[in-house]
PDB file of N, CA and C in Angstrom:
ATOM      1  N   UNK A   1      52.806  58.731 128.664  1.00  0.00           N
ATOM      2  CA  UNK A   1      54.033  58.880 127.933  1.00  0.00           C
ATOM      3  C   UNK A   1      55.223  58.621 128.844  1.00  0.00           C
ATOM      4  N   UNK A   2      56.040  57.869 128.371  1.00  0.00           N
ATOM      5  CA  UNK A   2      57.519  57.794 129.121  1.00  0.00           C
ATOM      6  C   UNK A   2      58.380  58.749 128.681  1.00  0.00           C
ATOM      7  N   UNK A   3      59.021  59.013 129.501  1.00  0.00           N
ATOM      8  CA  UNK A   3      60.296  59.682 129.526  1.00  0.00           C
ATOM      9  C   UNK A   3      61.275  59.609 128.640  1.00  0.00           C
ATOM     10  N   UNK A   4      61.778  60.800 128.359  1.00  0.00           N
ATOM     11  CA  UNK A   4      62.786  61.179 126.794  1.00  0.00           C
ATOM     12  C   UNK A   4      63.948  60.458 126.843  1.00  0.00           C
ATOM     13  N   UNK A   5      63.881  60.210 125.715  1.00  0.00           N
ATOM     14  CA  UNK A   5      65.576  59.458 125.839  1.00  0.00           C
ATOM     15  C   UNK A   5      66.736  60.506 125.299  1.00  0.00           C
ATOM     16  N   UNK A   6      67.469  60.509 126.171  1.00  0.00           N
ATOM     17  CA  UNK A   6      68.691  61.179 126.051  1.00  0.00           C
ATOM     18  C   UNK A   6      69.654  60.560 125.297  1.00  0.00           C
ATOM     19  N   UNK A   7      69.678  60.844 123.932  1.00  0.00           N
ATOM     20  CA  UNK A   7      70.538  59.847 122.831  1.00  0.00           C
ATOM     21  C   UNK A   7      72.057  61.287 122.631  1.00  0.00           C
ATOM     22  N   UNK A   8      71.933  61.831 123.214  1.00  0.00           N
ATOM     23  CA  UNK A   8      73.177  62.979 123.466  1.00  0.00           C
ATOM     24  C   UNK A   8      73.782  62.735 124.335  1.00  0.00           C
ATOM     25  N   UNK A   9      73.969  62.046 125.358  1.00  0.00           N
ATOM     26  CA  UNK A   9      74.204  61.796 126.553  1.00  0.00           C
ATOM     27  C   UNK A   9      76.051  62.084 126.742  1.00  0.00           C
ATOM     28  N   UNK A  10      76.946  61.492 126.314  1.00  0.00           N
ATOM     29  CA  UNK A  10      77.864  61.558 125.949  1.00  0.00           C
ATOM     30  C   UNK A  10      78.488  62.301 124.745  1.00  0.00           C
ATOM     31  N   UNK A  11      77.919  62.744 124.090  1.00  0.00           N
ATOM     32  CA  UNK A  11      78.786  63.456 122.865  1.00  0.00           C
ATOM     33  C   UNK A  11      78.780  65.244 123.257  1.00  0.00           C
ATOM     34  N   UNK A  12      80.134  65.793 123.170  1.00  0.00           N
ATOM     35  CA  UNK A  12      80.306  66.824 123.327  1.00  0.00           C
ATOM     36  C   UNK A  12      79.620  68.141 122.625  1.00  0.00           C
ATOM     37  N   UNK A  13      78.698  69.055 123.082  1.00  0.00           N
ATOM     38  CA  UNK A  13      77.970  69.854 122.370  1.00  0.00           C
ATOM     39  C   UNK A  13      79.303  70.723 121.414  1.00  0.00           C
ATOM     40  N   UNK A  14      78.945  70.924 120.257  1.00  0.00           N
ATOM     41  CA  UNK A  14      79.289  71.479 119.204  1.00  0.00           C
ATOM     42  C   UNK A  14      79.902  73.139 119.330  1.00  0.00           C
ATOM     43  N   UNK A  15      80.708  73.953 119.527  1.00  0.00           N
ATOM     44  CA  UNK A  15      80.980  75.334 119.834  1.00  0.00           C
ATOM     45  C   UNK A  15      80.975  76.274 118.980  1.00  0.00           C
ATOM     46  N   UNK A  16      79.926  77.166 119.171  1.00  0.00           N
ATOM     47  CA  UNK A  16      79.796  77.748 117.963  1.00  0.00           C
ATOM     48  C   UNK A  16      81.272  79.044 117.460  1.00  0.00           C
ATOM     49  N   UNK A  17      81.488  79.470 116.496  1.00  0.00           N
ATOM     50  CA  UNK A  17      82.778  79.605 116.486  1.00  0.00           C
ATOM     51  C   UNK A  17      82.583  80.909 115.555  1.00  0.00           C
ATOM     52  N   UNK A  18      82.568  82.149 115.607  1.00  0.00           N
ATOM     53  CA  UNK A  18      82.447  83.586 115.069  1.00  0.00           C
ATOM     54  C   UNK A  18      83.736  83.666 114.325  1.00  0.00           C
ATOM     55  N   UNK A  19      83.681  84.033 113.250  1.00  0.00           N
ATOM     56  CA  UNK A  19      85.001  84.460 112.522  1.00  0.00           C
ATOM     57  C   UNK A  19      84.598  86.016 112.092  1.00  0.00           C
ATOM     58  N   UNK A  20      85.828  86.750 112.299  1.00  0.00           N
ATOM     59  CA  UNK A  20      85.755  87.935 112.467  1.00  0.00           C
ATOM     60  C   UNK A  20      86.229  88.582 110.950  1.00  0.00           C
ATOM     61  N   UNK A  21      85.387  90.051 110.961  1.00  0.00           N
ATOM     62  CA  UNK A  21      85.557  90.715 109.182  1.00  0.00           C
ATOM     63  C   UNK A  21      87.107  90.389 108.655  1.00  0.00           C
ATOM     64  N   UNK A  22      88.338  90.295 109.596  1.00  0.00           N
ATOM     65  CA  UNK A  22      89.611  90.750 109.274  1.00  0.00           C
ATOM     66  C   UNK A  22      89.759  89.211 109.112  1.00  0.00           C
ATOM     67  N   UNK A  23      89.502  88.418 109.689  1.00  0.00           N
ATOM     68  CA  UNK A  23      90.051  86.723 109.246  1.00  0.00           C
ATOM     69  C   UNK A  23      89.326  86.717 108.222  1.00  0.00           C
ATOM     70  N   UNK A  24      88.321  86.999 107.596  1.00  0.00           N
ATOM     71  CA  UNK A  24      87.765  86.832 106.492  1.00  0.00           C
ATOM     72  C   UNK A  24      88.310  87.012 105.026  1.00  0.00           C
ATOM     73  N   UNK A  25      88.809  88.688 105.407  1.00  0.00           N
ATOM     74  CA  UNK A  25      89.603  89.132 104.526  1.00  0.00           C
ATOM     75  C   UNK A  25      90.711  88.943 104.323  1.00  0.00           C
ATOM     76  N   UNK A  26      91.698  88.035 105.292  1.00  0.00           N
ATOM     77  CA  UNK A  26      92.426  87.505 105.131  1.00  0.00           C
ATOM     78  C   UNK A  26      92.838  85.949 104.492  1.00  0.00           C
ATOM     79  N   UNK A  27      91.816  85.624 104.700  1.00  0.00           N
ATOM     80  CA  UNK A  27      91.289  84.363 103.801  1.00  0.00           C
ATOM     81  C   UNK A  27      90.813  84.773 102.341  1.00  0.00           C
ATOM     82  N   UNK A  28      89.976  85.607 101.820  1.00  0.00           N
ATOM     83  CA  UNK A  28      90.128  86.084 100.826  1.00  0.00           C
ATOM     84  C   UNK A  28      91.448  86.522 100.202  1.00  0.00           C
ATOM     85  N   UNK A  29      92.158  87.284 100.850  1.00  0.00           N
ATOM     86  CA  UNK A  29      93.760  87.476  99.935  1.00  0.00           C
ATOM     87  C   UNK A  29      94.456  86.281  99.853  1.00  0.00           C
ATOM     88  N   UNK A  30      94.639  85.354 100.980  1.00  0.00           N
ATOM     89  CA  UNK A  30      95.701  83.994 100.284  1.00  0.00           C
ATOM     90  C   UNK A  30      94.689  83.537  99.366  1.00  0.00           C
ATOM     91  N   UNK A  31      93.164  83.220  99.282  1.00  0.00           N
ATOM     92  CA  UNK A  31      92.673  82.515  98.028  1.00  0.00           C
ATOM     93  C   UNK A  31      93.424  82.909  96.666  1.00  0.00           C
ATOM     94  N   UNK A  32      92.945  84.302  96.344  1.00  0.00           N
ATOM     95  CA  UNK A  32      93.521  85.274  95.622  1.00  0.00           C
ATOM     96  C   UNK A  32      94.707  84.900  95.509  1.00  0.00           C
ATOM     97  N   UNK A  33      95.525  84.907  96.458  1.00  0.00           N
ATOM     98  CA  UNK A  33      96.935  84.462  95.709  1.00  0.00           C
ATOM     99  C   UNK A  33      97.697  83.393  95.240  1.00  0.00           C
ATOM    100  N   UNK A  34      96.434  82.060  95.433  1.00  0.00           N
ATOM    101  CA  UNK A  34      96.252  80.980  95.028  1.00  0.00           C
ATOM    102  C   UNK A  34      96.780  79.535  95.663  1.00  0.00           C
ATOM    103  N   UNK A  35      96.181  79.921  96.711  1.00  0.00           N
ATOM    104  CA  UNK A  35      96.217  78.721  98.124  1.00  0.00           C
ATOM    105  C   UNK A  35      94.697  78.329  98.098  1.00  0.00           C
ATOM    106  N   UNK A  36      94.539  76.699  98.101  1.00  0.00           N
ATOM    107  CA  UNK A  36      93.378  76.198  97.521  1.00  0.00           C
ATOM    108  C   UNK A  36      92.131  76.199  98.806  1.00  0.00           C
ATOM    109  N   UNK A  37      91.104  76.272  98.794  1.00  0.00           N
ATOM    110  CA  UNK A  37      90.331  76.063  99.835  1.00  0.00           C
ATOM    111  C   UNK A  37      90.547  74.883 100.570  1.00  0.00           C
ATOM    112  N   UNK A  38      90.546  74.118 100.221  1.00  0.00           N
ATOM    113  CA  UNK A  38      90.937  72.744 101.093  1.00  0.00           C
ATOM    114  C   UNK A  38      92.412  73.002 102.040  1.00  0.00           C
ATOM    115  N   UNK A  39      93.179  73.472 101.554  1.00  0.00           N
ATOM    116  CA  UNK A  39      94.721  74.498 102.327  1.00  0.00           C
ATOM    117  C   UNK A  39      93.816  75.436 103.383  1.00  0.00           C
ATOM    118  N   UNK A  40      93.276  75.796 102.679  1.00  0.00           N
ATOM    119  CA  UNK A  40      92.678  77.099 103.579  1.00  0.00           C
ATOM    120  C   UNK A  40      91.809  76.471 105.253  1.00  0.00           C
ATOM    121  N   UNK A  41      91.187  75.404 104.852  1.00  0.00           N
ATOM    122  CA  UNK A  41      90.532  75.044 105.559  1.00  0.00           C
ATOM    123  C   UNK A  41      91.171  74.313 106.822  1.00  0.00           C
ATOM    124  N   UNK A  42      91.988  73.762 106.433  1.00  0.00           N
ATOM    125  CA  UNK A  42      92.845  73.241 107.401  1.00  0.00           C
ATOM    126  C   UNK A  42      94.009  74.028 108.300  1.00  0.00           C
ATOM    127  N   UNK A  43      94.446  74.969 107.153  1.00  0.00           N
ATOM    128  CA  UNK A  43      95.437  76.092 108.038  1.00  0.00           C
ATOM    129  C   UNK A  43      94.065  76.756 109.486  1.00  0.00           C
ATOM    130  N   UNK A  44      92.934  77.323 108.843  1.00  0.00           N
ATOM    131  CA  UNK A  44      91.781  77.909 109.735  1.00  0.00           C
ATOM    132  C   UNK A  44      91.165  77.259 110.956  1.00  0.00           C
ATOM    133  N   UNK A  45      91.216  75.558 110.442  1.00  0.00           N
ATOM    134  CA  UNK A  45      90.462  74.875 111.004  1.00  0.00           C
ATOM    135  C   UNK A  45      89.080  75.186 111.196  1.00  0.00           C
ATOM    136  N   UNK A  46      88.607  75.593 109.583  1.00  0.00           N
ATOM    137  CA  UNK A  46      87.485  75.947 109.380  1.00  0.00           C
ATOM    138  C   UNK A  46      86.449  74.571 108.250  1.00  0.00           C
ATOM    139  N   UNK A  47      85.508  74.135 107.789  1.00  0.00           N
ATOM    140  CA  UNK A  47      85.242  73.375 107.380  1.00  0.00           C
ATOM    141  C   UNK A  47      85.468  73.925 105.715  1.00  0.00           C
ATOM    142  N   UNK A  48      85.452  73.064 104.798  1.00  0.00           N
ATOM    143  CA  UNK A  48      85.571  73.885 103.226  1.00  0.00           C
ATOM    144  C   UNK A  48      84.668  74.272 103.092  1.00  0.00           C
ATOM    145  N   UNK A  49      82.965  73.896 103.749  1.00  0.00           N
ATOM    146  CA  UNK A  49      81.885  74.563 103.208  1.00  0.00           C
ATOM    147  C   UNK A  49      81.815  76.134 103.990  1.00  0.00           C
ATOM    148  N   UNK A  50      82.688  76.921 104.697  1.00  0.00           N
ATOM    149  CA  UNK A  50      82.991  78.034 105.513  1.00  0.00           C
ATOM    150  C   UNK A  50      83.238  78.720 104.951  1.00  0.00           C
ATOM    151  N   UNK A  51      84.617  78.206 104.355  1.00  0.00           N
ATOM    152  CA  UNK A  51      85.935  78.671 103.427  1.00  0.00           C
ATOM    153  C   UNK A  51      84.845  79.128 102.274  1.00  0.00           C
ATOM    154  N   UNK A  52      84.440  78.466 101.253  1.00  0.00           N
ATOM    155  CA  UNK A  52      83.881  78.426 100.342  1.00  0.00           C
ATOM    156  C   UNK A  52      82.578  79.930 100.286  1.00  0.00           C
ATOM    157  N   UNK A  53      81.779  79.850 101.672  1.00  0.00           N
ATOM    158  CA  UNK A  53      80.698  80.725 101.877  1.00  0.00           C
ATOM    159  C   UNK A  53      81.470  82.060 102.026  1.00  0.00           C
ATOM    160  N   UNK A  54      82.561  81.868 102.408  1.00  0.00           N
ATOM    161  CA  UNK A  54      83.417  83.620 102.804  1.00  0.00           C
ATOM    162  C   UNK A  54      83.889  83.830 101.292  1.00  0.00           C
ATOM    163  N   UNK A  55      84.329  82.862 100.474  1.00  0.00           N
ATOM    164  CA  UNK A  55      84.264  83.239  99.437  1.00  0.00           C
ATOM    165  C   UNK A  55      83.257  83.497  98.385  1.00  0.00           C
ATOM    166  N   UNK A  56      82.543  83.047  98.920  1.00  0.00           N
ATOM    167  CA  UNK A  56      81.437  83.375  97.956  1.00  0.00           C
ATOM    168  C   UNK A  56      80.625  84.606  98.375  1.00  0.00           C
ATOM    169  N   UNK A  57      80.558  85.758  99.206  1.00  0.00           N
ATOM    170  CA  UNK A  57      80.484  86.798  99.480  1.00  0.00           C
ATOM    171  C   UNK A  57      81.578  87.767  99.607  1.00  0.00           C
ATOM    172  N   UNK A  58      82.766  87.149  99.208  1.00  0.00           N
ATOM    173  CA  UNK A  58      84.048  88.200  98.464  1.00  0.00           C
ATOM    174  C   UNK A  58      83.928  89.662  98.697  1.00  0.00           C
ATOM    175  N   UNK A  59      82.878  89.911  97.625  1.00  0.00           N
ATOM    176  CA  UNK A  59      82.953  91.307  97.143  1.00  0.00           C
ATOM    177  C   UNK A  59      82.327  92.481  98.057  1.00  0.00           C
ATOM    178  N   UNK A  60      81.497  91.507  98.834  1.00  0.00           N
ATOM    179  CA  UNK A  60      80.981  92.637  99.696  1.00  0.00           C
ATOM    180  C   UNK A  60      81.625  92.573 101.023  1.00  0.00           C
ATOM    181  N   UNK A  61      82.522  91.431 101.705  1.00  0.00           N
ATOM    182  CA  UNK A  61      83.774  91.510 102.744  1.00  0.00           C
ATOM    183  C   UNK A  61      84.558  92.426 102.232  1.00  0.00           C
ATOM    184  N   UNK A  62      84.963  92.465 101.295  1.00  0.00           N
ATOM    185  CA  UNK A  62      86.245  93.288 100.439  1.00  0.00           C
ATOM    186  C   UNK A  62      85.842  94.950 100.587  1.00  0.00           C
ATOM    187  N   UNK A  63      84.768  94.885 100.866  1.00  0.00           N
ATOM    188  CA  UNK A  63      83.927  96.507 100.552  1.00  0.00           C
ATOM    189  C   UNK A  63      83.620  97.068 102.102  1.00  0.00           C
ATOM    190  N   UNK A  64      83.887  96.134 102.904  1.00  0.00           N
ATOM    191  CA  UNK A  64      83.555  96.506 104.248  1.00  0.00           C
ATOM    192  C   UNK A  64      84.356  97.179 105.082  1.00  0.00           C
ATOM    193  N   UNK A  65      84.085  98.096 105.603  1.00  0.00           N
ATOM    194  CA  UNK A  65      85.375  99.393 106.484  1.00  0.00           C
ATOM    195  C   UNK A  65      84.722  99.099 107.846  1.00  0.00           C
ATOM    196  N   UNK A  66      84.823  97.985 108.540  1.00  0.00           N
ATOM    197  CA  UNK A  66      84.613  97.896 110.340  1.00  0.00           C
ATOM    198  C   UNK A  66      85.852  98.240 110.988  1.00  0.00           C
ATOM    199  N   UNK A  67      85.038  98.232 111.930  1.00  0.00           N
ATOM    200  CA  UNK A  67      86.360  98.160 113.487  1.00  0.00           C
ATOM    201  C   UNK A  67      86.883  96.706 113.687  1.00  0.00           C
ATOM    202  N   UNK A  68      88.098  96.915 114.396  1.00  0.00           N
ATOM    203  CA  UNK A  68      88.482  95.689 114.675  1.00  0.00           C
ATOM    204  C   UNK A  68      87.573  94.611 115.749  1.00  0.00           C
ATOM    205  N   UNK A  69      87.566  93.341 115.265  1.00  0.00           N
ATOM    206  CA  UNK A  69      87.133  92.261 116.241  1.00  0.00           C
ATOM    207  C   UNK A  69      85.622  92.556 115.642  1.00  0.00           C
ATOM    208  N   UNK A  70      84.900  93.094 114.850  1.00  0.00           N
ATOM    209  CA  UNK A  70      83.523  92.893 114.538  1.00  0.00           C
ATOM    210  C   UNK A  70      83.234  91.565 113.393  1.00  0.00           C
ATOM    211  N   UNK A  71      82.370  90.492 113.707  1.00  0.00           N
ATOM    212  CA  UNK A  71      81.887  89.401 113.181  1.00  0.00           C
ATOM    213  C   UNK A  71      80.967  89.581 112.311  1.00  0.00           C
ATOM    214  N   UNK A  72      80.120  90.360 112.096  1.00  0.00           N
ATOM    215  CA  UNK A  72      78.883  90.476 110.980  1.00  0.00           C
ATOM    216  C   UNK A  72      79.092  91.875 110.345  1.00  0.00           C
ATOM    217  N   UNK A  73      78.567  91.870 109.317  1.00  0.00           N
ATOM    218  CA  UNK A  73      77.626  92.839 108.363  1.00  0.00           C
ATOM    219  C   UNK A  73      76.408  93.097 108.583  1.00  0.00           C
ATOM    220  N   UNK A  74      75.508  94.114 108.851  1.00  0.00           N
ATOM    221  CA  UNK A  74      74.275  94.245 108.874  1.00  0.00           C
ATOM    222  C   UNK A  74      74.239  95.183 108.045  1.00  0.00           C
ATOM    223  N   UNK A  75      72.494  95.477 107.441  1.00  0.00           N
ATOM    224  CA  UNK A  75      72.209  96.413 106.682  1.00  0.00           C
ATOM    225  C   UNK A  75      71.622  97.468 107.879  1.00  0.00           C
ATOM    226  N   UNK A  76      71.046  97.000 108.643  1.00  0.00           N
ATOM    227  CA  UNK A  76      70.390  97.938 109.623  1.00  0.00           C
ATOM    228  C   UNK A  76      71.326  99.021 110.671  1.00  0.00           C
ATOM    229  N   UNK A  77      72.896  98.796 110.655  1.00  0.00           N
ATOM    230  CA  UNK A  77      73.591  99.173 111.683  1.00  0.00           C
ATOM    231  C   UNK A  77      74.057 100.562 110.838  1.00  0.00           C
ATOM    232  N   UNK A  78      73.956 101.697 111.554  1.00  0.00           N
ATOM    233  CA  UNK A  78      73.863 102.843 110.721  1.00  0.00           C
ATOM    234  C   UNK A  78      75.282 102.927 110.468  1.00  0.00           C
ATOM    235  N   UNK A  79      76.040 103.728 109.409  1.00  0.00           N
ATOM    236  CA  UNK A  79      77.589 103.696 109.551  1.00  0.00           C
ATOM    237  C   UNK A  79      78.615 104.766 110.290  1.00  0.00           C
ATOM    238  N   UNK A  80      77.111 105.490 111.132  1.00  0.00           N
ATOM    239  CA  UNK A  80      77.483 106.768 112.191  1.00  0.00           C
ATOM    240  C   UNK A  80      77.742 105.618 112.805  1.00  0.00           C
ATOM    241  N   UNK A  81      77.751 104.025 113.560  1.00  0.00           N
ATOM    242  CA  UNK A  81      77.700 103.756 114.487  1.00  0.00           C
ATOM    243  C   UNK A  81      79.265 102.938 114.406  1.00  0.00           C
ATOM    244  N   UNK A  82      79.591 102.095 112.983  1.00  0.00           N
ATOM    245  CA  UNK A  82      81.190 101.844 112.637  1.00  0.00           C
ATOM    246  C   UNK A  82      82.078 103.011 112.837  1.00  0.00           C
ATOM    247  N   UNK A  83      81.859 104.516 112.526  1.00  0.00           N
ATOM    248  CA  UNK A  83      82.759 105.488 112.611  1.00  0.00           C
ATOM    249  C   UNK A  83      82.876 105.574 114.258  1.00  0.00           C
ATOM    250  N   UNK A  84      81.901 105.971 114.990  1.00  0.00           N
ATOM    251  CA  UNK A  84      82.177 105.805 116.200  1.00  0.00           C
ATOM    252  C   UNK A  84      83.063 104.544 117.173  1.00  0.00           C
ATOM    253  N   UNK A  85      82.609 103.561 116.703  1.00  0.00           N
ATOM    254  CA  UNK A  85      83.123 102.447 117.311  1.00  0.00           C
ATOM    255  C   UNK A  85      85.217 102.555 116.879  1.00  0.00           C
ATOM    256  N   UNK A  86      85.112 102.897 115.818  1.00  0.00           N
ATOM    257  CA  UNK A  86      86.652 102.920 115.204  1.00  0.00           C
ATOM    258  C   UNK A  86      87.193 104.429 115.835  1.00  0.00           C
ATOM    259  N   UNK A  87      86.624 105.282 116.288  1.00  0.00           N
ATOM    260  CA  UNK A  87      87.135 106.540 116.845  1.00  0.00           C
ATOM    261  C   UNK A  87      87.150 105.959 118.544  1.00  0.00           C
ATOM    262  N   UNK A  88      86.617 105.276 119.157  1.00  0.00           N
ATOM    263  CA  UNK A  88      86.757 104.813 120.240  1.00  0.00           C
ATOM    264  C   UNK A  88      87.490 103.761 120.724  1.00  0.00           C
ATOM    265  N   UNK A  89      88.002 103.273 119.424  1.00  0.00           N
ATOM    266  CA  UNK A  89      88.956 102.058 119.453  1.00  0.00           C
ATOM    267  C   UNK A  89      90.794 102.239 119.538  1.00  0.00           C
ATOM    268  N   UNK A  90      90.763 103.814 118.678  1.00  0.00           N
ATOM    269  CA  UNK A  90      91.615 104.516 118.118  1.00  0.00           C
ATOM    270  C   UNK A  90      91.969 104.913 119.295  1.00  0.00           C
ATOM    271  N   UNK A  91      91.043 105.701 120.102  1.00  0.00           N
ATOM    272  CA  UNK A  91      91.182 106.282 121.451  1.00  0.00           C
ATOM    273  C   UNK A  91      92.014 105.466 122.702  1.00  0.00           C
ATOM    274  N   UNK A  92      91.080 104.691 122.877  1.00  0.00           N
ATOM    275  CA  UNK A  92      91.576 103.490 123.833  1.00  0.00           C
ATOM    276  C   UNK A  92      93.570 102.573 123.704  1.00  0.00           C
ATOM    277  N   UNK A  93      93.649 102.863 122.081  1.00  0.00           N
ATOM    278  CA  UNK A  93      94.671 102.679 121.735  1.00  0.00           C
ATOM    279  C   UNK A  93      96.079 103.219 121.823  1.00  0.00           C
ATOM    280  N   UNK A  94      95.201 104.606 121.836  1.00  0.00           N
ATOM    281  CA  UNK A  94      96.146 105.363 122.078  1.00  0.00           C
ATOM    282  C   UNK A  94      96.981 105.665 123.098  1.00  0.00           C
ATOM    283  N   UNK A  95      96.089 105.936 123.826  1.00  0.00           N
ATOM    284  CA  UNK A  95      96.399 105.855 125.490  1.00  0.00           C
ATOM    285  C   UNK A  95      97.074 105.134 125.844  1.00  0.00           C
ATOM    286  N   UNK A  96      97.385 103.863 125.238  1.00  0.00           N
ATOM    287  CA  UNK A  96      97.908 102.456 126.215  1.00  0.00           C
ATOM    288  C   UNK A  96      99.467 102.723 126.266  1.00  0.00           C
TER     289      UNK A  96
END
């Protein structure tokens, strides 16, 4: 067998890019107030199929009480562990 060809060679790897509960929900309220996804997508510099998936789980972003800067929802993360994280956030805040 010969050796792999490197057909990537030049093209810049792709960055994966976390959007956080609060940009979410903030993208949900301008939808809501009737700024079109395609607007949306470009103000974000997010793709429309992004835009579209955050909207299409709406109701359960809308229902979510995290701490700041958290990226996912899990079912497994107990909600002793969000109260803590937001009492330690509160803390740190305070102080400053």
């Amino acid at each position: 067998m010969g050796p792999k060809k490197d057909s990537d060679k030049g093209k810049a790897k792709r960055k994966t890019v976390r959007t956080t509960i609060e940009l979410k929900k903030e993208i949900i309220a301008k939808y809501e107030s009737g700024v079109r996804v395609s607007d949306l997508a470009s103000q974000y510099e997010r793709a429309k199929s992004t835009i579209s998936t955050i909207l299409k789980h709406k109701e359960v972003l809308k229902k979510a009480d995290v701490a700041i800067g958290v990226t996912g929802i899990s079912k497994q993360r107990p909600q002793i562990m969000e109260e803590m994280e937001k009492s330690s956030l509160l803390f740190r805040y305070t102080f400053l």
